[in-house]
C-alpha atoms as a PDB file:
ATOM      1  CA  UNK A   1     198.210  21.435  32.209  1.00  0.00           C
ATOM      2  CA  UNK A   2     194.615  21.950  31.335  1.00  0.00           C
ATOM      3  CA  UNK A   3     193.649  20.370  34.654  1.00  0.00           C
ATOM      4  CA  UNK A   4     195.997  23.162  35.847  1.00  0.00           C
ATOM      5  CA  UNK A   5     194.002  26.143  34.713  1.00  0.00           C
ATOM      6  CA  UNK A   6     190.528  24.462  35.251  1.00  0.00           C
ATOM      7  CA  UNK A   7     191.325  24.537  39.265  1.00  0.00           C
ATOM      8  CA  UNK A   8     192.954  28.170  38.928  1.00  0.00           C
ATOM      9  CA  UNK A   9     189.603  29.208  37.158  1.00  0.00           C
ATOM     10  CA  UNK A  10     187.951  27.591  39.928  1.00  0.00           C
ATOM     11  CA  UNK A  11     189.951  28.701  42.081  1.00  0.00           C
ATOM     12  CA  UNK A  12     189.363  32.311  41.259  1.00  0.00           C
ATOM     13  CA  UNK A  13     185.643  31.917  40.457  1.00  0.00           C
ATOM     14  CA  UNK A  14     185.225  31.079  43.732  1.00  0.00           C
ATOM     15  CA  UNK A  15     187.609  33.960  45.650  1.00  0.00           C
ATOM     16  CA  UNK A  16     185.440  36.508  43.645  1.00  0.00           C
ATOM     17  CA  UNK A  17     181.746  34.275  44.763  1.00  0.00           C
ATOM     18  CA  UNK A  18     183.505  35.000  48.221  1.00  0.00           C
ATOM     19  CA  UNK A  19     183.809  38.087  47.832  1.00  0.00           C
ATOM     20  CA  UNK A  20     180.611  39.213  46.352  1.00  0.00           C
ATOM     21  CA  UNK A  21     179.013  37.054  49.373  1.00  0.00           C
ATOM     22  CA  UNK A  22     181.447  39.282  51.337  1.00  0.00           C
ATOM     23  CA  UNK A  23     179.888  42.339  49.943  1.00  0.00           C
ATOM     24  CA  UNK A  24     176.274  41.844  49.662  1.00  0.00           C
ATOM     25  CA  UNK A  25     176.185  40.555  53.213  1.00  0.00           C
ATOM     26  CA  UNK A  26     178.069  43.865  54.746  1.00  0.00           C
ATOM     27  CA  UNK A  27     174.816  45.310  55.485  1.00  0.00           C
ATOM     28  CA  UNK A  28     174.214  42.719  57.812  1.00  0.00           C
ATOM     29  CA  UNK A  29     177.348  42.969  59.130  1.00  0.00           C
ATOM     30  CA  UNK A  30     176.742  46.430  59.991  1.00  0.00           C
ATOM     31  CA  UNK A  31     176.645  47.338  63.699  1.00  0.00           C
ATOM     32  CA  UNK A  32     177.808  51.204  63.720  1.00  0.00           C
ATOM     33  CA  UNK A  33     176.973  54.273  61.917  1.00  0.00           C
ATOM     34  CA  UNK A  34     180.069  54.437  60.386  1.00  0.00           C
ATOM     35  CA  UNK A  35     179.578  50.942  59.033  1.00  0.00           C
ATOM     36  CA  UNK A  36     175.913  51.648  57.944  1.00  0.00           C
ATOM     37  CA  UNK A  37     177.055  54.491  56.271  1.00  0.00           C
ATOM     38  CA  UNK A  38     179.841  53.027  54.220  1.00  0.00           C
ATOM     39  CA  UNK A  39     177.463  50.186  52.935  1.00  0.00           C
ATOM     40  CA  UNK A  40     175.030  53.015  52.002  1.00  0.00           C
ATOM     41  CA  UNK A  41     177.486  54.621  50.224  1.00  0.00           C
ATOM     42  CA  UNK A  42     179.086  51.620  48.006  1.00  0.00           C
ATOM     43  CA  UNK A  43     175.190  51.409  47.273  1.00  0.00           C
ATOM     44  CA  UNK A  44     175.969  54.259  44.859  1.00  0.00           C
ATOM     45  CA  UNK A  45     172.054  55.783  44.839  1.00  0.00           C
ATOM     46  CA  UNK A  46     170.873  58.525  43.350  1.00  0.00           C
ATOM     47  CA  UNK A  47     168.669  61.040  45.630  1.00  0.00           C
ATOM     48  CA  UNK A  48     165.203  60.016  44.550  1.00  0.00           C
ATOM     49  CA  UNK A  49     166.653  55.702  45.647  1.00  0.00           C
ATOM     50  CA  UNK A  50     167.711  57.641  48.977  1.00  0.00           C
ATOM     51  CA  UNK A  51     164.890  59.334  50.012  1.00  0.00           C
ATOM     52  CA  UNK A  52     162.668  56.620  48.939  1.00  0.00           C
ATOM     53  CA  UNK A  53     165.215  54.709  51.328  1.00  0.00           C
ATOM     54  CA  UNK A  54     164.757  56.951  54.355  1.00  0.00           C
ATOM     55  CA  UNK A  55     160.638  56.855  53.639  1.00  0.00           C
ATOM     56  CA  UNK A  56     160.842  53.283  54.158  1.00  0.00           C
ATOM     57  CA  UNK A  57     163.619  52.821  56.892  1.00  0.00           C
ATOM     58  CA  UNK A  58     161.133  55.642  58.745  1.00  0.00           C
ATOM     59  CA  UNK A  59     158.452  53.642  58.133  1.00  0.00           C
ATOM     60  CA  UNK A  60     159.643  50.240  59.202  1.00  0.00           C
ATOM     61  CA  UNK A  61     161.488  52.296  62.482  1.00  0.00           C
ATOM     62  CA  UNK A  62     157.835  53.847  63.440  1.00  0.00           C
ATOM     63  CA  UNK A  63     156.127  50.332  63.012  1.00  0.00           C
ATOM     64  CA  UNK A  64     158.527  48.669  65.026  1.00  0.00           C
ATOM     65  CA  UNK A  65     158.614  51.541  67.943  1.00  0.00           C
ATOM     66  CA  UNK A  66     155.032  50.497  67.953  1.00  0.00           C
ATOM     67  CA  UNK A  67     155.636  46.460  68.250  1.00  0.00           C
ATOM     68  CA  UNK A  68     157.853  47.386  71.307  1.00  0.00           C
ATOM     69  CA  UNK A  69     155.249  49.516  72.907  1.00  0.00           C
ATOM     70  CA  UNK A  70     152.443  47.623  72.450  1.00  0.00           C
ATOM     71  CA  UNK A  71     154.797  44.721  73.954  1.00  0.00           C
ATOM     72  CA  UNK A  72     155.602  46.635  77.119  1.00  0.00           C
ATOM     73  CA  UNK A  73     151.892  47.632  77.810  1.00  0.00           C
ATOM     74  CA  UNK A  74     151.367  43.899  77.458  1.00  0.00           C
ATOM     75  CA  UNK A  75     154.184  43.277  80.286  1.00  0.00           C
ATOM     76  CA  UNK A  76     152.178  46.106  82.506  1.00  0.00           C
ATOM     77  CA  UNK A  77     148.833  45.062  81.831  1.00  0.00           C
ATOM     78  CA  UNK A  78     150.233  41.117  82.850  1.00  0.00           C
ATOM     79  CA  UNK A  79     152.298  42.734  85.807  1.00  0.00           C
ATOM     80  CA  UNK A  80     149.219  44.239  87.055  1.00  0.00           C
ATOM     81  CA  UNK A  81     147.198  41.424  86.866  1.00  0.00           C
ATOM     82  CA  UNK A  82     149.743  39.643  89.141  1.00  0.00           C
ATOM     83  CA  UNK A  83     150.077  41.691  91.412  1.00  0.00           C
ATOM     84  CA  UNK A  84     146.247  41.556  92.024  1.00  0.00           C
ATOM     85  CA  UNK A  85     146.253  37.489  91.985  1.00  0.00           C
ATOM     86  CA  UNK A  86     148.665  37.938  94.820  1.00  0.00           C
ATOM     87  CA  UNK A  87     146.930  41.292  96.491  1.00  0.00           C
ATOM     88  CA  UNK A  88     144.075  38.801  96.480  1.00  0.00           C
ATOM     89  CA  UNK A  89     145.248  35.467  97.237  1.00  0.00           C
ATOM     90  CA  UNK A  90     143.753  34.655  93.922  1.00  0.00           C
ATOM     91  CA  UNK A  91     144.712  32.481  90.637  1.00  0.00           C
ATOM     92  CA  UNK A  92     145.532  34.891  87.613  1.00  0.00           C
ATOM     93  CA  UNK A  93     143.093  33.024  85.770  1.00  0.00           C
ATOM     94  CA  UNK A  94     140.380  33.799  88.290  1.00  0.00           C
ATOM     95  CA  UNK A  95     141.360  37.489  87.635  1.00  0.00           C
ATOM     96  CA  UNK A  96     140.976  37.582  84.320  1.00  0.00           C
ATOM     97  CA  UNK A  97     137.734  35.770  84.608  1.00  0.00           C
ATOM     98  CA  UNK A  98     136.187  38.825  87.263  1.00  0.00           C
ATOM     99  CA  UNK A  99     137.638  40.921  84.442  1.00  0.00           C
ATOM    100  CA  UNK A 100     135.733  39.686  81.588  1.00  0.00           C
ATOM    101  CA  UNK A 101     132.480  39.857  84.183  1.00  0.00           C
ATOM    102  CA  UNK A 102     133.293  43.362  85.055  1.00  0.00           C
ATOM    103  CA  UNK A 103     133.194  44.236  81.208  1.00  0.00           C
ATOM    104  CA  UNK A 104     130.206  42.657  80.784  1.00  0.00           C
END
């Protein structure tokens, strides 16, 4: 009988780990604003947690608007430098090199 309850125990221990894992991971899980908003809310924060929330979610939004930038004037400046090995009938390496000699 003992055995009995032991598993139940177990058994319930590890529907409510389940669920907690559930829970904490809902974040994310989250793909819409509705979803966002509903793990926000179970958060339960007071206004100073929330706007020290939006200080940092602005913060980590501006620094990656500036990863994707500075990634897509990468992809130009490479572009460019193709299209001029080809304009050229030269090796992109060679146009790099005339590059670095021109800054010089």
């Amino acid at each position: 009988m003992t055995d009995h309850l032991n598993l139940h125990d177990a058994m319930a221990a590890l529907d409510e780990y389940g669920y907690e894992q559930k829970r904490s991971s809902e974040l994310s899980q989250a793909r819409t604003h509705a979803q966002m908003e509903k793990y926000l809310r179970s958060l339960d924060f007071n206004l100073r947690r929330l706007l020290i929330l939006q200080e940092v979610v602005g913060k980590l939004v501006d620094e990656e608007q500036a990863n994707l930038a500075r990634q897509e004037n990468i992809q130009t400046y490479k572009t460019k430098v193709i299209n001029l090995s080809r304009e050229y009938g030269i090796s992109y390496d060679r146009v790099l090199e005339i590059m670095q000699q021109q800054a010089k």
